[in-house]
PDB file of N, CA and C in Angstrom:
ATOM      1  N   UNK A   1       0.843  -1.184   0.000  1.00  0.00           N
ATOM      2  CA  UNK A   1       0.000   0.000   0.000  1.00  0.00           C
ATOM      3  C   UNK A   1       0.889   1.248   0.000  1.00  0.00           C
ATOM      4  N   UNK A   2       0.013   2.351  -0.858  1.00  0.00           N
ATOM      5  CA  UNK A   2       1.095   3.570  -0.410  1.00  0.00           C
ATOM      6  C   UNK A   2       0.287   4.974  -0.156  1.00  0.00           C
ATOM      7  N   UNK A   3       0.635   5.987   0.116  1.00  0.00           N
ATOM      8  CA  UNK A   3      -0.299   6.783   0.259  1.00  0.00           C
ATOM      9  C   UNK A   3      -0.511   8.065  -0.492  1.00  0.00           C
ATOM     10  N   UNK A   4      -1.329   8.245  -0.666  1.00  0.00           N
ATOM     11  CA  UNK A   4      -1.718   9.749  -1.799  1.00  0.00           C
ATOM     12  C   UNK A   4      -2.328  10.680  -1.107  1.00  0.00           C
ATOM     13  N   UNK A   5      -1.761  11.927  -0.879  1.00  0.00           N
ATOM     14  CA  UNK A   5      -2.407  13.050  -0.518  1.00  0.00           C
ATOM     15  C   UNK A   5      -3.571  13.794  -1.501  1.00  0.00           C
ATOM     16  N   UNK A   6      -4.389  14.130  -1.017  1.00  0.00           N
ATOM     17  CA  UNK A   6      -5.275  14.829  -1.869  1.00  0.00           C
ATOM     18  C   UNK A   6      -5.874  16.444  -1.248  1.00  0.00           C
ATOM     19  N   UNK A   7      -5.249  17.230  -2.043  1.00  0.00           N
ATOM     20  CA  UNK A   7      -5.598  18.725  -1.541  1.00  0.00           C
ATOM     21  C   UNK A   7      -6.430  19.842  -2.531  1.00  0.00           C
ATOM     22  N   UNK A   8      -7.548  20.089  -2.153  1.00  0.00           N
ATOM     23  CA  UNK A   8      -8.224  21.004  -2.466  1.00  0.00           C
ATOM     24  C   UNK A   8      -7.425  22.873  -2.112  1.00  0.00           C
ATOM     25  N   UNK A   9      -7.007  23.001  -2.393  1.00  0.00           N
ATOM     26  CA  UNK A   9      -6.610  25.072  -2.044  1.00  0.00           C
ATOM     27  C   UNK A   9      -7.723  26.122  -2.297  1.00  0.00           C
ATOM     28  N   UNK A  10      -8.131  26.431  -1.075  1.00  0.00           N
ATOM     29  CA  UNK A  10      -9.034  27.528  -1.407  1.00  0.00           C
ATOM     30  C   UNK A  10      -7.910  28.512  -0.722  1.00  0.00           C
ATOM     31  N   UNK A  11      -8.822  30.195  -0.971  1.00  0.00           N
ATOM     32  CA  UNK A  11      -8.334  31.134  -0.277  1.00  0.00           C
ATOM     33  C   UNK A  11      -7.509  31.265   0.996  1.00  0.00           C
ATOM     34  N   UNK A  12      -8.016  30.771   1.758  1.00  0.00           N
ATOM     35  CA  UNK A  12      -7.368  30.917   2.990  1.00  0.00           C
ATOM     36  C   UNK A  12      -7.011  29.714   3.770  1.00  0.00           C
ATOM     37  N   UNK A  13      -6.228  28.432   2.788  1.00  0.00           N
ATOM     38  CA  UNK A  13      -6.000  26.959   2.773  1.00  0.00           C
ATOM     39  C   UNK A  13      -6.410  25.864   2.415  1.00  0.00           C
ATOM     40  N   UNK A  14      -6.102  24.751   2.629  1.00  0.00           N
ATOM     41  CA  UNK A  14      -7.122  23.950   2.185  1.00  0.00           C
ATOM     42  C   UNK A  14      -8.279  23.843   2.517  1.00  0.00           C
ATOM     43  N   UNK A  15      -8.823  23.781   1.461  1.00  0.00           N
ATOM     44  CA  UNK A  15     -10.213  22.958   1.855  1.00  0.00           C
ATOM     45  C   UNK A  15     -10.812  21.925   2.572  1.00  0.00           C
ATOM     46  N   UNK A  16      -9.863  21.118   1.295  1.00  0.00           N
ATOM     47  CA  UNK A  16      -9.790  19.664   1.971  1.00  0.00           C
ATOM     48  C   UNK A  16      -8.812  19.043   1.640  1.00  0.00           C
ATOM     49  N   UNK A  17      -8.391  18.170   2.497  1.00  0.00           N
ATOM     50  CA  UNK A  17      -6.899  17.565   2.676  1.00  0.00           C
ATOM     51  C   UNK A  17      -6.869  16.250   3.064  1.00  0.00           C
ATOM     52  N   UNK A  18      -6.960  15.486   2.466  1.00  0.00           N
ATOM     53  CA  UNK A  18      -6.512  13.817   2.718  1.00  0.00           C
ATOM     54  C   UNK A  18      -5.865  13.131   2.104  1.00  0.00           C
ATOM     55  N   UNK A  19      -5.753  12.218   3.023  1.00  0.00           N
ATOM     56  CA  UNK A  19      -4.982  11.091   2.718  1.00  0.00           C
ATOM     57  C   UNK A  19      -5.366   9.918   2.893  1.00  0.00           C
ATOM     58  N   UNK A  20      -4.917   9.381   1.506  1.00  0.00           N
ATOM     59  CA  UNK A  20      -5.610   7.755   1.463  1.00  0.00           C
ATOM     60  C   UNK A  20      -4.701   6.779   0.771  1.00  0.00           C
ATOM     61  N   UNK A  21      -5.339   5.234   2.219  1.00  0.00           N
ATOM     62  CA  UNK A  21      -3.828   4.438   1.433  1.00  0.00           C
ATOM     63  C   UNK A  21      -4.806   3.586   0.332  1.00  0.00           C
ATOM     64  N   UNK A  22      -3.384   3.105  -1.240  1.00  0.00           N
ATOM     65  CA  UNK A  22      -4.109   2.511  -2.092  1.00  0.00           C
ATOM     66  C   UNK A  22      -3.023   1.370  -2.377  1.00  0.00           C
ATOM     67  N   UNK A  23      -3.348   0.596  -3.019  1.00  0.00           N
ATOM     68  CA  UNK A  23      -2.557  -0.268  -3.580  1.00  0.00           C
ATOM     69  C   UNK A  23      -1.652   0.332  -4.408  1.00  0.00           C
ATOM     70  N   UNK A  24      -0.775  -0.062  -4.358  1.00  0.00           N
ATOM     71  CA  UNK A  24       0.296   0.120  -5.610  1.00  0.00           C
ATOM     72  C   UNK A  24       1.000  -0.876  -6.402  1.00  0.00           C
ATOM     73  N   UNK A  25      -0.557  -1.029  -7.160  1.00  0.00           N
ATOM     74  CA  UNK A  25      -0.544  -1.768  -8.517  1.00  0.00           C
ATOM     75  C   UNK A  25      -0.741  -1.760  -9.723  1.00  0.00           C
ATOM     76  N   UNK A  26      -0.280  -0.492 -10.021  1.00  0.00           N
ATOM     77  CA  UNK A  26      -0.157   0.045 -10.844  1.00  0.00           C
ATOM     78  C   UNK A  26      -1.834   0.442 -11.457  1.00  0.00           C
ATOM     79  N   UNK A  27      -2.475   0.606 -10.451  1.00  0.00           N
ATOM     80  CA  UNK A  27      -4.048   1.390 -11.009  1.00  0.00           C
ATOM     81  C   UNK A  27      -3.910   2.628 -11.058  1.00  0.00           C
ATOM     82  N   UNK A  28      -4.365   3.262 -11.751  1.00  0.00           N
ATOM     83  CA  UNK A  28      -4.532   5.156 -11.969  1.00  0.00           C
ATOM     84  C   UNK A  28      -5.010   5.735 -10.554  1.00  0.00           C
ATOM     85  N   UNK A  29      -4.552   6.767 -10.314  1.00  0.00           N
ATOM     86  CA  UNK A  29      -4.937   7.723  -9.544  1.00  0.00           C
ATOM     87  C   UNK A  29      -6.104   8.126  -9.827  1.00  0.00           C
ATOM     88  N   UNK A  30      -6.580   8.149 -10.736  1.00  0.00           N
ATOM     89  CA  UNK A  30      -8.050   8.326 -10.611  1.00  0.00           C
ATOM     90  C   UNK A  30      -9.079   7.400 -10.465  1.00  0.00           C
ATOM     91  N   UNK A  31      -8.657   6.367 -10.642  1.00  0.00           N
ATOM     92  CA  UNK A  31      -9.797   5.156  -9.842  1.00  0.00           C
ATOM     93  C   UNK A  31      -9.056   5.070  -8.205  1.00  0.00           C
ATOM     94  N   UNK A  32      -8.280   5.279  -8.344  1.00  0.00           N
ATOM     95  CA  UNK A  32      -8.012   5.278  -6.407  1.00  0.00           C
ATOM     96  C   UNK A  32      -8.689   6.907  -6.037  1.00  0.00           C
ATOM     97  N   UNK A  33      -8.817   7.343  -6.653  1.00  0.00           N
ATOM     98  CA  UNK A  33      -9.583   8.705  -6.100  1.00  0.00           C
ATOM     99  C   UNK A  33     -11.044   8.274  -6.170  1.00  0.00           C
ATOM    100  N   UNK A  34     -11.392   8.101  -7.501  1.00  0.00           N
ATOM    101  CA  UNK A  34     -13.174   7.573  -7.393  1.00  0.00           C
ATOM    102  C   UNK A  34     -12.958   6.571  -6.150  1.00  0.00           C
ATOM    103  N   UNK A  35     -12.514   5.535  -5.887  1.00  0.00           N
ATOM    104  CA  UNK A  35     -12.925   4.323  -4.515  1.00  0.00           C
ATOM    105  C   UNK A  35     -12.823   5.032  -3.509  1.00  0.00           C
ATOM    106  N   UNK A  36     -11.772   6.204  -3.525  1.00  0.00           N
ATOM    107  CA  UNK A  36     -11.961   7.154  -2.029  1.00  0.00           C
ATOM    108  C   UNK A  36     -12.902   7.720  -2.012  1.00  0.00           C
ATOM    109  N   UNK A  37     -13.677   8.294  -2.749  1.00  0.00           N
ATOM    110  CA  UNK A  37     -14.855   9.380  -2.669  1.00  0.00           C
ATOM    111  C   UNK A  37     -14.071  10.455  -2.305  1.00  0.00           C
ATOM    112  N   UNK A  38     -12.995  10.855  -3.754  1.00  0.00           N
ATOM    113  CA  UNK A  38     -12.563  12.003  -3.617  1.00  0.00           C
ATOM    114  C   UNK A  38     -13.203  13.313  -4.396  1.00  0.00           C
ATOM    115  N   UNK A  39     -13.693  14.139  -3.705  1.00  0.00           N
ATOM    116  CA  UNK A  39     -14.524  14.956  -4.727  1.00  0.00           C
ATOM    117  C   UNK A  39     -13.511  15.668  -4.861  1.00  0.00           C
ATOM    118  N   UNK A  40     -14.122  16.255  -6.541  1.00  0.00           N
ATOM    119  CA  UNK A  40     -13.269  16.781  -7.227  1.00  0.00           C
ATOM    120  C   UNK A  40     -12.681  16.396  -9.077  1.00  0.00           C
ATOM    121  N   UNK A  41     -12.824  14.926  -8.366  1.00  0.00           N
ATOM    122  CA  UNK A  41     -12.317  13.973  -9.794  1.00  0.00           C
ATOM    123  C   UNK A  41     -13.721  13.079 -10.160  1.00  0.00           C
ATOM    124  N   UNK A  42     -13.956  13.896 -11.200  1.00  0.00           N
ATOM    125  CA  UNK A  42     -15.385  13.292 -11.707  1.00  0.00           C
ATOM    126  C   UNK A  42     -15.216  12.164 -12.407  1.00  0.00           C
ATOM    127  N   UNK A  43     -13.975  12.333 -13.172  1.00  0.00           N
ATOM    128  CA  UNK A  43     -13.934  10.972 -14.211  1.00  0.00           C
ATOM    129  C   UNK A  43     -14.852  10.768 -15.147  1.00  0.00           C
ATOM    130  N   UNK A  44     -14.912  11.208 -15.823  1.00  0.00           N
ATOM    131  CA  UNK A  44     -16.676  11.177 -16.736  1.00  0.00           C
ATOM    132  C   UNK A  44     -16.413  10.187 -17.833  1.00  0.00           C
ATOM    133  N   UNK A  45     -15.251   9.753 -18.286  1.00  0.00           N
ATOM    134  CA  UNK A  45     -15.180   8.915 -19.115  1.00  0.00           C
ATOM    135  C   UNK A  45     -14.657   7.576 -18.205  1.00  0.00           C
ATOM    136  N   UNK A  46     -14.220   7.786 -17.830  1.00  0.00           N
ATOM    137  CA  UNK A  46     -13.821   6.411 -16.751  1.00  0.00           C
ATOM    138  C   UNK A  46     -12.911   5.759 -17.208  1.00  0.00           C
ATOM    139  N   UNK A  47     -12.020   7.066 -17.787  1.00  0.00           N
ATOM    140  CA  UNK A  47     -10.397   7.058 -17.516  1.00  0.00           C
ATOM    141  C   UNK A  47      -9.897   6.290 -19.460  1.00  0.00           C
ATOM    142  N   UNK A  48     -10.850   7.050 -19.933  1.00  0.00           N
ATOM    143  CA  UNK A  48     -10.185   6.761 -21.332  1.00  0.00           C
ATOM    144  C   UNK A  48      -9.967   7.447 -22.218  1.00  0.00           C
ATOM    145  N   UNK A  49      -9.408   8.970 -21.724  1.00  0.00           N
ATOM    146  CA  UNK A  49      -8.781   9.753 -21.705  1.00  0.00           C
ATOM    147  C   UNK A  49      -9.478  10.539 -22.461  1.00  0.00           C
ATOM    148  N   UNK A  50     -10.487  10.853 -22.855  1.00  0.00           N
ATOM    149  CA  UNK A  50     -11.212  11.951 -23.506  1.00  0.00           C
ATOM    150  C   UNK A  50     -12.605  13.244 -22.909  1.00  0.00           C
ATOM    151  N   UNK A  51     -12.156  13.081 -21.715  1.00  0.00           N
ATOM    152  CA  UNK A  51     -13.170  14.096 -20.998  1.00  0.00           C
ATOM    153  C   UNK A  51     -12.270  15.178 -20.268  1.00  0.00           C
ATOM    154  N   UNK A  52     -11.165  14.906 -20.200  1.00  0.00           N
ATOM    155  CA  UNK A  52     -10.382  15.905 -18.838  1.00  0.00           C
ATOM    156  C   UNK A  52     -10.975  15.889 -17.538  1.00  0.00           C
ATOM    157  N   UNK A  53     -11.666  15.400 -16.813  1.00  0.00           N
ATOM    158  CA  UNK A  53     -12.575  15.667 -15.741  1.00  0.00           C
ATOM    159  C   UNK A  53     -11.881  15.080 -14.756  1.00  0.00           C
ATOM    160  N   UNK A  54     -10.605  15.023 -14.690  1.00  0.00           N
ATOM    161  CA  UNK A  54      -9.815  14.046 -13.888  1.00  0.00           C
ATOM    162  C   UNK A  54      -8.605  14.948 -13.517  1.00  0.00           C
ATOM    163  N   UNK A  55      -8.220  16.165 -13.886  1.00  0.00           N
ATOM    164  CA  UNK A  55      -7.187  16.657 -13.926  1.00  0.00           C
ATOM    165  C   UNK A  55      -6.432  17.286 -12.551  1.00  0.00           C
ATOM    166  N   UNK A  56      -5.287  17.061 -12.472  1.00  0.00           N
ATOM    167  CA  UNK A  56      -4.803  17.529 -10.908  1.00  0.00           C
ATOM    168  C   UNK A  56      -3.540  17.980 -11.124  1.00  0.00           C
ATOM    169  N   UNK A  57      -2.888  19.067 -10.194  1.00  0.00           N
ATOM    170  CA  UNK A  57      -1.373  19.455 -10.312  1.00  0.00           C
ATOM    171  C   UNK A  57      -0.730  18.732  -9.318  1.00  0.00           C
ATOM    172  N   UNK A  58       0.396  18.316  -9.965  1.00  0.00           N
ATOM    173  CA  UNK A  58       1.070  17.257  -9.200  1.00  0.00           C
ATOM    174  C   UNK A  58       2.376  17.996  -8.519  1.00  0.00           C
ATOM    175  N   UNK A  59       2.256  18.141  -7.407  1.00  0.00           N
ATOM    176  CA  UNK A  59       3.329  18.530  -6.687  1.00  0.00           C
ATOM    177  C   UNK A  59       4.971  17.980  -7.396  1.00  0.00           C
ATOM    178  N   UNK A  60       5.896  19.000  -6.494  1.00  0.00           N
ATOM    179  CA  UNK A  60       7.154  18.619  -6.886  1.00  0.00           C
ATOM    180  C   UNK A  60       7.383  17.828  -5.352  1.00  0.00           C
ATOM    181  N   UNK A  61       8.265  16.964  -4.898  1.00  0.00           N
ATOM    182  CA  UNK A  61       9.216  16.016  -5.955  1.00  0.00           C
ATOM    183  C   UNK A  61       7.978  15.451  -7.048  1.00  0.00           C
ATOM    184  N   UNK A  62       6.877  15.331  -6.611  1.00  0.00           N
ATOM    185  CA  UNK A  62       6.597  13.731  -7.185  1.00  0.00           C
ATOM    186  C   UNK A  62       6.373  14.059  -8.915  1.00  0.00           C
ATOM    187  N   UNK A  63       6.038  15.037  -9.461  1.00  0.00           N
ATOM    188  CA  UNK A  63       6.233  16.230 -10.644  1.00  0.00           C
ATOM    189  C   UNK A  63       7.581  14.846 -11.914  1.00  0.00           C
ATOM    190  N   UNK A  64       8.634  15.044 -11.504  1.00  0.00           N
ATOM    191  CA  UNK A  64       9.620  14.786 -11.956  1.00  0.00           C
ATOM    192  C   UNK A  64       9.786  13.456 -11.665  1.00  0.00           C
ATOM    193  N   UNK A  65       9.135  12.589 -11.480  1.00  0.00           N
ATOM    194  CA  UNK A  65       9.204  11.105 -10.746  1.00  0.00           C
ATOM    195  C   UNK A  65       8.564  10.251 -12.441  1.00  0.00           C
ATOM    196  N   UNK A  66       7.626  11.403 -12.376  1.00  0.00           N
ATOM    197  CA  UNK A  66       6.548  10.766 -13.364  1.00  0.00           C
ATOM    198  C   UNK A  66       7.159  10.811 -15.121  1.00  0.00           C
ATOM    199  N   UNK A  67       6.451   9.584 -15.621  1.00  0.00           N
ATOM    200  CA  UNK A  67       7.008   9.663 -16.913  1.00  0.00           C
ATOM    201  C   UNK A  67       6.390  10.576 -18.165  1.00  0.00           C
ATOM    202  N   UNK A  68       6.740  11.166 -19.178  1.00  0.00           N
ATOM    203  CA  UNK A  68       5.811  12.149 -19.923  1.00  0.00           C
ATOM    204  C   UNK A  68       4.674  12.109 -20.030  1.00  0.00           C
ATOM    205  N   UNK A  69       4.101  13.453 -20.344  1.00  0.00           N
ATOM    206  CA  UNK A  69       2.793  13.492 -21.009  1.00  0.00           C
ATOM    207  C   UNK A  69       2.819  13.112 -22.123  1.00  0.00           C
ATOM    208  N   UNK A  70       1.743  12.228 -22.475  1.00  0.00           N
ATOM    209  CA  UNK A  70       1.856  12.093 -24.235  1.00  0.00           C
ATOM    210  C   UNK A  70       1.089  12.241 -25.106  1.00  0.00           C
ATOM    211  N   UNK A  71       1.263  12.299 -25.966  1.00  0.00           N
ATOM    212  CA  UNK A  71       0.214  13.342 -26.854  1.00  0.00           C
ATOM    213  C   UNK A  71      -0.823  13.490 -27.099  1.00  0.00           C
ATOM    214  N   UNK A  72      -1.553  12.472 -26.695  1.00  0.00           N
ATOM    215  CA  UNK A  72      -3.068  12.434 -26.343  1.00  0.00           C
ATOM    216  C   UNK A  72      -3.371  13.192 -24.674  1.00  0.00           C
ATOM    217  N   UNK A  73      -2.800  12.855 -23.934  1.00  0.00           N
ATOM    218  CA  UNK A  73      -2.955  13.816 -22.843  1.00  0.00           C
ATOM    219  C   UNK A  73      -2.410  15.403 -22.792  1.00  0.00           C
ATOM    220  N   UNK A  74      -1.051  15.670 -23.743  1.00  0.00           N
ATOM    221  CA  UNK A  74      -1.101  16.979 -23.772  1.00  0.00           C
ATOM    222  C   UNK A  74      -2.262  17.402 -24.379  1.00  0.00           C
ATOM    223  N   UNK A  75      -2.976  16.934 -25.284  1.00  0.00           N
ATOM    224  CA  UNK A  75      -4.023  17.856 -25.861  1.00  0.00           C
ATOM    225  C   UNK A  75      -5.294  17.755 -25.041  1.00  0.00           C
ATOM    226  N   UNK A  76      -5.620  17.069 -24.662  1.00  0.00           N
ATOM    227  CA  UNK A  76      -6.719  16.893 -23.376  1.00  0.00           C
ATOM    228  C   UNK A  76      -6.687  17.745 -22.449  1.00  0.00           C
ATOM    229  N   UNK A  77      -5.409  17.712 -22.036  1.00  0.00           N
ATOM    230  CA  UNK A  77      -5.036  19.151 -20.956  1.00  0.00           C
ATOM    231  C   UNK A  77      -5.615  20.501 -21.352  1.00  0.00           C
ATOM    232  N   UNK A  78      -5.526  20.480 -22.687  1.00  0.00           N
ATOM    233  CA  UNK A  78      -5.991  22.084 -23.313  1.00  0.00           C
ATOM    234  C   UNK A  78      -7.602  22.441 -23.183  1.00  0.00           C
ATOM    235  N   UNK A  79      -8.534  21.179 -22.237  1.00  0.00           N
ATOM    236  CA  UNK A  79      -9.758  21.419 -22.306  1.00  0.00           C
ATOM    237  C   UNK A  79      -9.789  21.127 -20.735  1.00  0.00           C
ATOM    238  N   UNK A  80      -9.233  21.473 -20.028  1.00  0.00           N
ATOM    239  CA  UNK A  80      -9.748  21.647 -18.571  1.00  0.00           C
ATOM    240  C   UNK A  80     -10.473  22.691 -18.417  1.00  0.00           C
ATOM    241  N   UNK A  81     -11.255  22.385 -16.799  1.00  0.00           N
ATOM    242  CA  UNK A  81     -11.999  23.283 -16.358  1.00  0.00           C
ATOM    243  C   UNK A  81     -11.300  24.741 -15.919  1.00  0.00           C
ATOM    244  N   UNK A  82     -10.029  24.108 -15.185  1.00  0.00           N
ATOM    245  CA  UNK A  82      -9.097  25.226 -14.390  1.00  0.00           C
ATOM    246  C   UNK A  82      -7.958  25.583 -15.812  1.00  0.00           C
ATOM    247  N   UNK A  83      -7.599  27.050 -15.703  1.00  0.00           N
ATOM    248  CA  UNK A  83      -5.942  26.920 -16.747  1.00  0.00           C
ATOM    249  C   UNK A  83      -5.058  25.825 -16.441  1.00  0.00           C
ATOM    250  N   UNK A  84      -4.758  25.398 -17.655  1.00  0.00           N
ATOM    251  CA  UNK A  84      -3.747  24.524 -17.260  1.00  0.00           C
ATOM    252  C   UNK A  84      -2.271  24.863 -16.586  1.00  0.00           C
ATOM    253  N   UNK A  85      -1.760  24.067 -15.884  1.00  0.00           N
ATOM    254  CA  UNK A  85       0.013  25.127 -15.528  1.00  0.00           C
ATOM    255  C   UNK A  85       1.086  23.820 -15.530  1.00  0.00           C
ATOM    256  N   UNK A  86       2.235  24.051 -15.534  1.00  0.00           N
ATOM    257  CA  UNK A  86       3.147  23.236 -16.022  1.00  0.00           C
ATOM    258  C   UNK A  86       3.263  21.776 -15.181  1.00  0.00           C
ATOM    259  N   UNK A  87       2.411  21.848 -14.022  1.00  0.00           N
ATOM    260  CA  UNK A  87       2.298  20.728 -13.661  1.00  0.00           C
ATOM    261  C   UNK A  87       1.052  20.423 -13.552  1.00  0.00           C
ATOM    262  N   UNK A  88      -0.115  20.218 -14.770  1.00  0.00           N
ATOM    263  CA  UNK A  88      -1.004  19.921 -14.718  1.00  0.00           C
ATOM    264  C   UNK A  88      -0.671  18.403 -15.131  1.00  0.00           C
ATOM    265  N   UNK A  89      -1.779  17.667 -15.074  1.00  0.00           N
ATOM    266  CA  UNK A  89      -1.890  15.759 -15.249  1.00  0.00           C
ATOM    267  C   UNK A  89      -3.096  15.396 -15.224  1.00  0.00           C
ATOM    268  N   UNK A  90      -3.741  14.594 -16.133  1.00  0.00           N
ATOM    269  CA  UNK A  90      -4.691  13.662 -15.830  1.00  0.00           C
ATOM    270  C   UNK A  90      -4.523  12.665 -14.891  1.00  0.00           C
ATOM    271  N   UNK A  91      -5.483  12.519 -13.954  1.00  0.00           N
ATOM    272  CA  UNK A  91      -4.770  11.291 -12.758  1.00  0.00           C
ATOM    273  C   UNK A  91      -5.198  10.284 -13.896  1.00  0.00           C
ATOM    274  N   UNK A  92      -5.913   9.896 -14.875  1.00  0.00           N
ATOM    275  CA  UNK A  92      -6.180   8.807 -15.381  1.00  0.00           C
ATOM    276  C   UNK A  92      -4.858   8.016 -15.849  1.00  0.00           C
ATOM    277  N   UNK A  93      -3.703   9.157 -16.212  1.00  0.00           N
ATOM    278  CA  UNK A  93      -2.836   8.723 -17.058  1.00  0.00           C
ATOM    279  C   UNK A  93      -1.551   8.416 -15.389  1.00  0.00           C
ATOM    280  N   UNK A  94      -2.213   8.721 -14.438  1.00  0.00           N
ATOM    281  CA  UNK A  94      -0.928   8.591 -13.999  1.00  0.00           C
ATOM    282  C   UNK A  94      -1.177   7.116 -13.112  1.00  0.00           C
ATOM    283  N   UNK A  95      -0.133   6.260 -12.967  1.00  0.00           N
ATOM    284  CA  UNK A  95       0.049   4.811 -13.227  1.00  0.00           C
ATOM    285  C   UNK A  95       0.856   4.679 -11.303  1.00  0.00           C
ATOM    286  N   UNK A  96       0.223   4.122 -10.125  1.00  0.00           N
ATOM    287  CA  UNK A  96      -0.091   4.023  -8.742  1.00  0.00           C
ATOM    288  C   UNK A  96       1.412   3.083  -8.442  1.00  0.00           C
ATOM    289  N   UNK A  97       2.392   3.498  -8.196  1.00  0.00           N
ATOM    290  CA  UNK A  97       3.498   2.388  -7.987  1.00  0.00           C
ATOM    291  C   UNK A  97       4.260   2.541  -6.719  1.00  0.00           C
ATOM    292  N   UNK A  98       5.376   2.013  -6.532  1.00  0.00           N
ATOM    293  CA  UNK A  98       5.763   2.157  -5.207  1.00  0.00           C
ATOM    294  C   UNK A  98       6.715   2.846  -5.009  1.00  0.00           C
ATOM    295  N   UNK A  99       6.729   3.552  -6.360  1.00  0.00           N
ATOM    296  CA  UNK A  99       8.180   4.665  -6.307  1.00  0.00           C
ATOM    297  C   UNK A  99       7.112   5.825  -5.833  1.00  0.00           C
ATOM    298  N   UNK A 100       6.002   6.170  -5.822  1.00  0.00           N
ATOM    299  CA  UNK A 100       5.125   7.265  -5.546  1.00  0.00           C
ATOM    300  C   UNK A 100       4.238   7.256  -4.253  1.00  0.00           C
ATOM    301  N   UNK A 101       4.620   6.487  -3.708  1.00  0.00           N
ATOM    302  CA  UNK A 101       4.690   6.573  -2.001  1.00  0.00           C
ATOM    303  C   UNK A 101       4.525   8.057  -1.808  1.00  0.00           C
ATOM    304  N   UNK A 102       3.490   8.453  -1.289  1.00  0.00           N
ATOM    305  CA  UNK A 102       3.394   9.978  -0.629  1.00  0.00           C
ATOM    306  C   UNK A 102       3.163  10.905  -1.829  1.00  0.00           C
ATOM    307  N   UNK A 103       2.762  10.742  -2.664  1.00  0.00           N
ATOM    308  CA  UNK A 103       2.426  11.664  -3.731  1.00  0.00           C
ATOM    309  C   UNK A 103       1.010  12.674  -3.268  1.00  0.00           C
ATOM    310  N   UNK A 104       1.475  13.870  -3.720  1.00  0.00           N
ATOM    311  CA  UNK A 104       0.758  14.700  -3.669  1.00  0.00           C
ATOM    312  C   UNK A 104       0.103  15.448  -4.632  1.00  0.00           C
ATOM    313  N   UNK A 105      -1.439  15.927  -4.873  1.00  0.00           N
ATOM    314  CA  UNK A 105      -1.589  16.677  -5.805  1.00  0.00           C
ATOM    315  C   UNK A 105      -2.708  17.482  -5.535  1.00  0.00           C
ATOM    316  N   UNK A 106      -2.400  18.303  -6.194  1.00  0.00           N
ATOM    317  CA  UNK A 106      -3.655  19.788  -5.697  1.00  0.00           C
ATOM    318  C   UNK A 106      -4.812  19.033  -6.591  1.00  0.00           C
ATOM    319  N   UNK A 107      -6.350  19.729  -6.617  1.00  0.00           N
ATOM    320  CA  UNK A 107      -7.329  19.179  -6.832  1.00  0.00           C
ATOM    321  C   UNK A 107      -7.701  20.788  -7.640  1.00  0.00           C
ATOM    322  N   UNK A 108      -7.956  21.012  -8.448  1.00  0.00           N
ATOM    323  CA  UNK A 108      -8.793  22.537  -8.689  1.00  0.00           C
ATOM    324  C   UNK A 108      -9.760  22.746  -9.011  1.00  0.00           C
ATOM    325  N   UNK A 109      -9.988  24.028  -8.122  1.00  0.00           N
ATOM    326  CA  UNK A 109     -10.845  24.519  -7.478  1.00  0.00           C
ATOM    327  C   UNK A 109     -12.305  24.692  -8.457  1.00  0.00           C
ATOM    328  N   UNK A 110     -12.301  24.879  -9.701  1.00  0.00           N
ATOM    329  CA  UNK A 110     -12.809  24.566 -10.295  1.00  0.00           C
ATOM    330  C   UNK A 110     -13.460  23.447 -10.584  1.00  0.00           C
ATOM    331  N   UNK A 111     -13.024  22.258 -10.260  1.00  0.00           N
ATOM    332  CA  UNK A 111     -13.654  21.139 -10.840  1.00  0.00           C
ATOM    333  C   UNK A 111     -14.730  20.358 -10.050  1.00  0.00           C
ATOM    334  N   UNK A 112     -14.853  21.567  -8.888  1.00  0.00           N
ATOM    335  CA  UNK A 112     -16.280  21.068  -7.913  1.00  0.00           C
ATOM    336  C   UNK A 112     -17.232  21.856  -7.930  1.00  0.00           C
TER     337      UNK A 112
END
C-alpha cells in the first residue's frame, strides 16, 4: 500500500486535505480517487482519456518522478476546467506504484 495526498486550495487553505492508502498496482490515480470518494475527480469517461474531468497538479518532488505526457494527454489538458500550468496531469494517465509513495496533488478549485 502507499499513500496519496489529496488537496483542495481555497483562499485561505485547504479545503480539503486527505490522505488515502491505495494499492500500488499500478491502477490510476483516478480510480483510487473515485474508490476514495474524492470529490473533485469526476472521471466522466472512466479514464479513457477523452473528458479531462480528472485533472490535478502534481506537486514537486513527485512532478519529476513521473514519466511524460503524451500526446493524447497533452491535448486533453488544453480542455480543462481550471488553466492549465506546467504541472497539470490527468490522474487517469498517472500509473499508482511504489516509487510514488506519498504523492501529492492539488485538486482545482474549479472542478467542484
Amino acid at each position: 500500500m502507499i499513500t496519496v495526498r489529496f488537496v483542495t486550495p481555497g483562499p485561505q487553505g485547504p479545503v480539503q486535505d486527505r490522505e488515502v492508502e491505495v494499492p500500488a498496482d499500478g491502477r490510476s490515480l483516478m480510480k483510487a480517487a473515485v474508490d476514495a470518494g474524492i470529490d473533485g475527480i469526476a472521471a466522466d469517461c472512466g479514464g479513457s482519456l477523452t473528458c479531462a474531468t480528472c485533472h490535478v497538479f502534481v506537486t514537486e518532488p513527485w512532478l519529476a518522478r513521473l514519466p511524460p505526457v503524451s500526446a493524447d494527454e497533452d491535448t486533453m489538458l488544453d480542455y480543462t476546467t481550471e488553466e492549465r500550468r506546467a504541472n497539470s496531469r490527468l490522474s487517469c494517465q498517472i500509473r499508482l506504484t511504489p516509487e510514488l509513495d506519498g504523492l501529492t496533488v492539488e485538486l482545482p478549485a474549479r472542478q467542484y
